[in-house]
PDB file of N, CA and C in Angstrom:
ATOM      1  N   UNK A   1     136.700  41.720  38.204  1.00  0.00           N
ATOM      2  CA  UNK A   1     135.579  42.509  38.670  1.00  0.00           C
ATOM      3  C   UNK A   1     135.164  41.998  40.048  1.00  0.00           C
ATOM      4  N   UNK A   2     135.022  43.027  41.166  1.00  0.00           N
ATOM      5  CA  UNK A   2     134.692  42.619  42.570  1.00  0.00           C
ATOM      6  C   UNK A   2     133.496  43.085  42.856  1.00  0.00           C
ATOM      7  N   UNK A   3     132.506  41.973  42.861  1.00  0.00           N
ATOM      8  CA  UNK A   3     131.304  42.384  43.121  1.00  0.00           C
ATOM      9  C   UNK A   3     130.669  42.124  44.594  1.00  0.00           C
ATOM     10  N   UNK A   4     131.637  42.059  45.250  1.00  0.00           N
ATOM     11  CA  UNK A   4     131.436  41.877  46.862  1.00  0.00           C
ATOM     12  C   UNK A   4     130.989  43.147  47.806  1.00  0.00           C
ATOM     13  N   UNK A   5     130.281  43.559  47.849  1.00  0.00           N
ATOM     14  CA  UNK A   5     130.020  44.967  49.083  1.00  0.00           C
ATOM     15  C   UNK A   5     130.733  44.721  50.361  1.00  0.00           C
ATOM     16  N   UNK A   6     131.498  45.863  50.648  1.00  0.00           N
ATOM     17  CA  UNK A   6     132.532  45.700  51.565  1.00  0.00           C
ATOM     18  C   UNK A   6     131.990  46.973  52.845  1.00  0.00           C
ATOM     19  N   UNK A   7     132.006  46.651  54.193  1.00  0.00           N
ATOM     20  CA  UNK A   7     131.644  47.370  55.234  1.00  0.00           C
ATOM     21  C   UNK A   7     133.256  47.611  55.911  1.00  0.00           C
ATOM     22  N   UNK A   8     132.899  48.985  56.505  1.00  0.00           N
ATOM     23  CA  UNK A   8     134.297  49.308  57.170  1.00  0.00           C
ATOM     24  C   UNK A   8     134.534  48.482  58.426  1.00  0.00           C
ATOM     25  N   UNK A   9     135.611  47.885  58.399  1.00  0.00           N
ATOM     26  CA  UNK A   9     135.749  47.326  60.299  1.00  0.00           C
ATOM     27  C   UNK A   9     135.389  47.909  61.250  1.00  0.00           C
ATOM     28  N   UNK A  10     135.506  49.382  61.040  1.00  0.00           N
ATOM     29  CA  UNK A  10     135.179  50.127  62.519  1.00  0.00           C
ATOM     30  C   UNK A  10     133.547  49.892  62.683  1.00  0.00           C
ATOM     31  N   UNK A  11     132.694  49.534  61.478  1.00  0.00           N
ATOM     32  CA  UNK A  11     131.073  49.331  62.318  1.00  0.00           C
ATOM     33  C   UNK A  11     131.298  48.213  63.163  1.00  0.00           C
ATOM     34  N   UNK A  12     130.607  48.974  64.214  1.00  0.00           N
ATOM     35  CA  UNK A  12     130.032  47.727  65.272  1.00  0.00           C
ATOM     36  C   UNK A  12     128.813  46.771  64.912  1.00  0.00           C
ATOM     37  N   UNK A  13     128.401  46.014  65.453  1.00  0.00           N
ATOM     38  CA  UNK A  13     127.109  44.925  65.287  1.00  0.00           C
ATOM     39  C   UNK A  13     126.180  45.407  65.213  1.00  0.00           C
ATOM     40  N   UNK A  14     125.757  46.652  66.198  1.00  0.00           N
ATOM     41  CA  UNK A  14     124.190  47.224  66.265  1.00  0.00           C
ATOM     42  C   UNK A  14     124.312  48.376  65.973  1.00  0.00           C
ATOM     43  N   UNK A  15     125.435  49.325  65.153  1.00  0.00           N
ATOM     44  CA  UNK A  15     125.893  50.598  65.221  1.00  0.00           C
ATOM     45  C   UNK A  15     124.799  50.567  63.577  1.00  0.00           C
ATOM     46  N   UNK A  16     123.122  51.278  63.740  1.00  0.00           N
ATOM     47  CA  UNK A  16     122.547  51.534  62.604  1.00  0.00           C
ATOM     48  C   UNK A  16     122.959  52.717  61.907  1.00  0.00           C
ATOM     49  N   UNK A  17     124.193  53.167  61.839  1.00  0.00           N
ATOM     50  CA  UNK A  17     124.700  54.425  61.116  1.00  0.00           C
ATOM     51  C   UNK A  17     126.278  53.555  59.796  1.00  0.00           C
ATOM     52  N   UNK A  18     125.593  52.141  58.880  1.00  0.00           N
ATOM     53  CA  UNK A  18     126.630  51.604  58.184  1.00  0.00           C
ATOM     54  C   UNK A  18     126.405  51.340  57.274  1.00  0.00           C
ATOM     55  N   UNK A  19     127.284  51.720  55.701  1.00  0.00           N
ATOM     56  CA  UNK A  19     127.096  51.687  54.535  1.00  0.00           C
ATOM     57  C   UNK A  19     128.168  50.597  53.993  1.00  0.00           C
ATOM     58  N   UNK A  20     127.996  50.379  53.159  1.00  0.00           N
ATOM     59  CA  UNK A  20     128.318  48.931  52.579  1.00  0.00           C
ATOM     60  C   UNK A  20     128.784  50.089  51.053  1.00  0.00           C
ATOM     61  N   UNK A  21     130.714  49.291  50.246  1.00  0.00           N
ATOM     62  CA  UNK A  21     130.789  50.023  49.422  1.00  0.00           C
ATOM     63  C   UNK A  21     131.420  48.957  48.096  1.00  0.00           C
ATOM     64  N   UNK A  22     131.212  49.262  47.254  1.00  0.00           N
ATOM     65  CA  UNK A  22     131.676  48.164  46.131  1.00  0.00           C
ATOM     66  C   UNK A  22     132.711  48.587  45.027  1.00  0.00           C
ATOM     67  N   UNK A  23     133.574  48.437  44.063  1.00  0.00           N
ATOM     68  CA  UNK A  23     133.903  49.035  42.703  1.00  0.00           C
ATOM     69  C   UNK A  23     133.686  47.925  42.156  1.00  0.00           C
ATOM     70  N   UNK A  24     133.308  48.052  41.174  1.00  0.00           N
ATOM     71  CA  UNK A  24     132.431  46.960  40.174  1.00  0.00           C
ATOM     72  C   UNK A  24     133.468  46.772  38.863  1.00  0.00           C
ATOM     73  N   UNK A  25     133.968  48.642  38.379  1.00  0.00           N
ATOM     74  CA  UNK A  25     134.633  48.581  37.176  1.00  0.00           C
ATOM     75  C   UNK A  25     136.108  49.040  37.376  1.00  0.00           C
ATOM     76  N   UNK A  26     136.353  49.827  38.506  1.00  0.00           N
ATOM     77  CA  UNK A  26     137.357  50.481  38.344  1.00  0.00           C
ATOM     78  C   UNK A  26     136.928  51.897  38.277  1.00  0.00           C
ATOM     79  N   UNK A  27     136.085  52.740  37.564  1.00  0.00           N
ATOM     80  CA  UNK A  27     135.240  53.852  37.315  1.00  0.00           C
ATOM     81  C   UNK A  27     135.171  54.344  38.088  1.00  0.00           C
ATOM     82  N   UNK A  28     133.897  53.736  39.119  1.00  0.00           N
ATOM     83  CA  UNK A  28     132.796  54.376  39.919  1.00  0.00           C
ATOM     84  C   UNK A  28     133.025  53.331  41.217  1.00  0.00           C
ATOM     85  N   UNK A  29     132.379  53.753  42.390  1.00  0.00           N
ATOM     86  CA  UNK A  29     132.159  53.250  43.876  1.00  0.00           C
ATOM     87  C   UNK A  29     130.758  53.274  43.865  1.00  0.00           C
ATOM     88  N   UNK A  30     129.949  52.057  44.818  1.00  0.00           N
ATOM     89  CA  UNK A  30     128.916  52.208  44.987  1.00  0.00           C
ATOM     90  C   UNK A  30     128.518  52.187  46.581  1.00  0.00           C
ATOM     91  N   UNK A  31     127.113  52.625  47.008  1.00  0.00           N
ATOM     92  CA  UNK A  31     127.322  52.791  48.512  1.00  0.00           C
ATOM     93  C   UNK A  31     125.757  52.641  48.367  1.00  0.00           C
ATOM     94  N   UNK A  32     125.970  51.780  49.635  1.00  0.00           N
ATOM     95  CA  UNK A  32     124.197  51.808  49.607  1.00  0.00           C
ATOM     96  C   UNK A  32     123.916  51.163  51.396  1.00  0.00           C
ATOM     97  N   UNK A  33     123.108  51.974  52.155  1.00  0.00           N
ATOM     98  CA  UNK A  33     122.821  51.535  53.379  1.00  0.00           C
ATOM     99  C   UNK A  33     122.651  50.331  53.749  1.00  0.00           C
ATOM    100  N   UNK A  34     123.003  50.088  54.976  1.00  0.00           N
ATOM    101  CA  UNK A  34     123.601  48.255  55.551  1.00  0.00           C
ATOM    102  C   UNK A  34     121.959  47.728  55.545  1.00  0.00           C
ATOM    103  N   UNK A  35     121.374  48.765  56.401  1.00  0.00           N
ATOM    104  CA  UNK A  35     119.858  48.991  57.006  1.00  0.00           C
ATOM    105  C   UNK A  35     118.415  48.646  55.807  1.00  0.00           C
ATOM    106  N   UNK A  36     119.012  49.279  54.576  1.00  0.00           N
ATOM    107  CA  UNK A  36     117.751  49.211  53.869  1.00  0.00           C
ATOM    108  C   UNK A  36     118.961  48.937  52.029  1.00  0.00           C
ATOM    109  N   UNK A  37     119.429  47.659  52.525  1.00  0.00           N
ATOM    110  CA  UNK A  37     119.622  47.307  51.247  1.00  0.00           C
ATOM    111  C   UNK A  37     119.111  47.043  49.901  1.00  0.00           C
ATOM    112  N   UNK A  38     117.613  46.645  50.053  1.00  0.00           N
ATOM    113  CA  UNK A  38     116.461  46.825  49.076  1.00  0.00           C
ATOM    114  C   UNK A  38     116.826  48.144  48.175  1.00  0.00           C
ATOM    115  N   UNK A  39     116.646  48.920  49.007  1.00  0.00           N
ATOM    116  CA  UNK A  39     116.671  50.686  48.632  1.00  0.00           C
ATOM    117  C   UNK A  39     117.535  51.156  47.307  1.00  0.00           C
ATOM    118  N   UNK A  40     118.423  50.085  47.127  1.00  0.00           N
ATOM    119  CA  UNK A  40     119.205  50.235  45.645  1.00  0.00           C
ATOM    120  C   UNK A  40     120.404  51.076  46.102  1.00  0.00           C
ATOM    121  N   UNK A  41     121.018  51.942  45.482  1.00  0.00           N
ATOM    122  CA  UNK A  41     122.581  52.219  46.044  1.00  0.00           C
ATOM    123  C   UNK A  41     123.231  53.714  45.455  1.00  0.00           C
ATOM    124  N   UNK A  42     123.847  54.490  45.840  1.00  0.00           N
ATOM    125  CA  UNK A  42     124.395  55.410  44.971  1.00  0.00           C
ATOM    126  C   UNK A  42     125.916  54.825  43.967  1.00  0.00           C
ATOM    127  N   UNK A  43     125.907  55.957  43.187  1.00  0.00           N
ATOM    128  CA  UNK A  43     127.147  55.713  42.335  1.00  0.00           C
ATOM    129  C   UNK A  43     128.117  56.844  42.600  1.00  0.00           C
ATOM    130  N   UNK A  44     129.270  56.613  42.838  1.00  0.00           N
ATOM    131  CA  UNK A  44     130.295  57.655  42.539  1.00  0.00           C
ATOM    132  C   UNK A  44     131.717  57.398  41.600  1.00  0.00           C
ATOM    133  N   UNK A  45     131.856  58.803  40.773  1.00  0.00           N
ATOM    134  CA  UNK A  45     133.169  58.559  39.920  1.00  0.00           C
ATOM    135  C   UNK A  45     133.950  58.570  40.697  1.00  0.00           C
ATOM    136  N   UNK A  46     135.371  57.592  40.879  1.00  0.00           N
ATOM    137  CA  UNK A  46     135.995  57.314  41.703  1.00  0.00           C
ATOM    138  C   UNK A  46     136.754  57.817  42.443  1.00  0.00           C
ATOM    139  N   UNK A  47     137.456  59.043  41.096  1.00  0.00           N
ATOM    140  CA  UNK A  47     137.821  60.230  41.498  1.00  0.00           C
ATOM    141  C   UNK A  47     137.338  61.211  42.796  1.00  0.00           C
ATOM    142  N   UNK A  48     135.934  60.931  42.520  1.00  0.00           N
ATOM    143  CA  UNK A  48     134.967  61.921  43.435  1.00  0.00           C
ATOM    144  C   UNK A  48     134.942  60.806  44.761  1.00  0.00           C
ATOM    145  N   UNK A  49     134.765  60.178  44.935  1.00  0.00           N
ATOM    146  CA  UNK A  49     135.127  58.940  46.223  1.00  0.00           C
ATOM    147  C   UNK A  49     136.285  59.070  47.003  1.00  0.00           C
ATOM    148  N   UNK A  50     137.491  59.231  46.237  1.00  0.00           N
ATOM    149  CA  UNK A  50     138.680  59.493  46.606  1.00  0.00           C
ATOM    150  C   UNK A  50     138.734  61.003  47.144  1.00  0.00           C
ATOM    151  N   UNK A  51     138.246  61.508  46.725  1.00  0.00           N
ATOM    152  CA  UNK A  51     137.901  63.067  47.322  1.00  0.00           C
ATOM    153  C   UNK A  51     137.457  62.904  48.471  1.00  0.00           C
ATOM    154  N   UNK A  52     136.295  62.414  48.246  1.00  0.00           N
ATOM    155  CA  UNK A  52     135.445  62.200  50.111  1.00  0.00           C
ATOM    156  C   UNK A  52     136.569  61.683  50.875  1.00  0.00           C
ATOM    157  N   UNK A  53     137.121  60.860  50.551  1.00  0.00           N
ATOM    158  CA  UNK A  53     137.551  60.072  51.821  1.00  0.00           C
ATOM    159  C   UNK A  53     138.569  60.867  52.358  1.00  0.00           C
ATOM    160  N   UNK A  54     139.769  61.356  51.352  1.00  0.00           N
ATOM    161  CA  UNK A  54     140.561  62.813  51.775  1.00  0.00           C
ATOM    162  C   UNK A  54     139.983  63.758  52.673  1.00  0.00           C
ATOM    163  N   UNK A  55     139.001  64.229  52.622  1.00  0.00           N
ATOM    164  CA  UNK A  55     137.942  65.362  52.762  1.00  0.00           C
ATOM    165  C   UNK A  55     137.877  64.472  54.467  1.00  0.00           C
ATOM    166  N   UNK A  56     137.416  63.144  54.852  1.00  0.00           N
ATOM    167  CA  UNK A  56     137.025  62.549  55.809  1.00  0.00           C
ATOM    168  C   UNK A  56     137.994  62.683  56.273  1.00  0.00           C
ATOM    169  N   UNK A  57     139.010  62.055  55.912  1.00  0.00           N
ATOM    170  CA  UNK A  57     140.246  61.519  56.931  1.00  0.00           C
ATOM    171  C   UNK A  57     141.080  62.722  57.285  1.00  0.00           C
ATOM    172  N   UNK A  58     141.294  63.987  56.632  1.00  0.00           N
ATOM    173  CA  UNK A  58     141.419  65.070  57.123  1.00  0.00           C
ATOM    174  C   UNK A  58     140.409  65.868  57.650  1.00  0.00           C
ATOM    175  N   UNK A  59     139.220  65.299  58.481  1.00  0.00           N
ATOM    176  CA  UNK A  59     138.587  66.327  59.020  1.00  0.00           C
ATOM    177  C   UNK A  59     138.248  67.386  58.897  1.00  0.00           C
ATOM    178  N   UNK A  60     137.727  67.556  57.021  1.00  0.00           N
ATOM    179  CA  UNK A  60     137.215  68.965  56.512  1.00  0.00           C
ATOM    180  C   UNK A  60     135.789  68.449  56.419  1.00  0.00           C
ATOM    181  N   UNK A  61     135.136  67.907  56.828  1.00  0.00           N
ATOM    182  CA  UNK A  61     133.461  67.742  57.047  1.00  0.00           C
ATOM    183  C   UNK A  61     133.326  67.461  57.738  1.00  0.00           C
TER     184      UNK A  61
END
């Protein structure tokens, strides 16, 4: 189990647009702003994570 929150390399130092992402079980992804970590975090089924990032890296959003 990796309970480390992981940021993408491409944020820069002062770039306030960076989310921090975790898998805890294998399941689900979690994401929760660099900025207001207090704030608690979303959950996604992993499936649905893997979607986004498809969705990103082909430039359909």
């Amino acid at each position: 189990m990796n309970e480390s929150w992981r940021k993408s390399s491409y944020s820069g130092g002062n770039d306030p647009n960076c989310v921090e992402c975790r898998s805890l079980d294998g399941y689900r992804v979690d994401m929760r702003d660099t900025r207001n970590r207090r704030l608690g975090h979303l959950a996604f089924p992993v499936g649905e994570w893997a979607a986004l990032l498809a969705d990103v890296r082909a430039d359909r959003l």
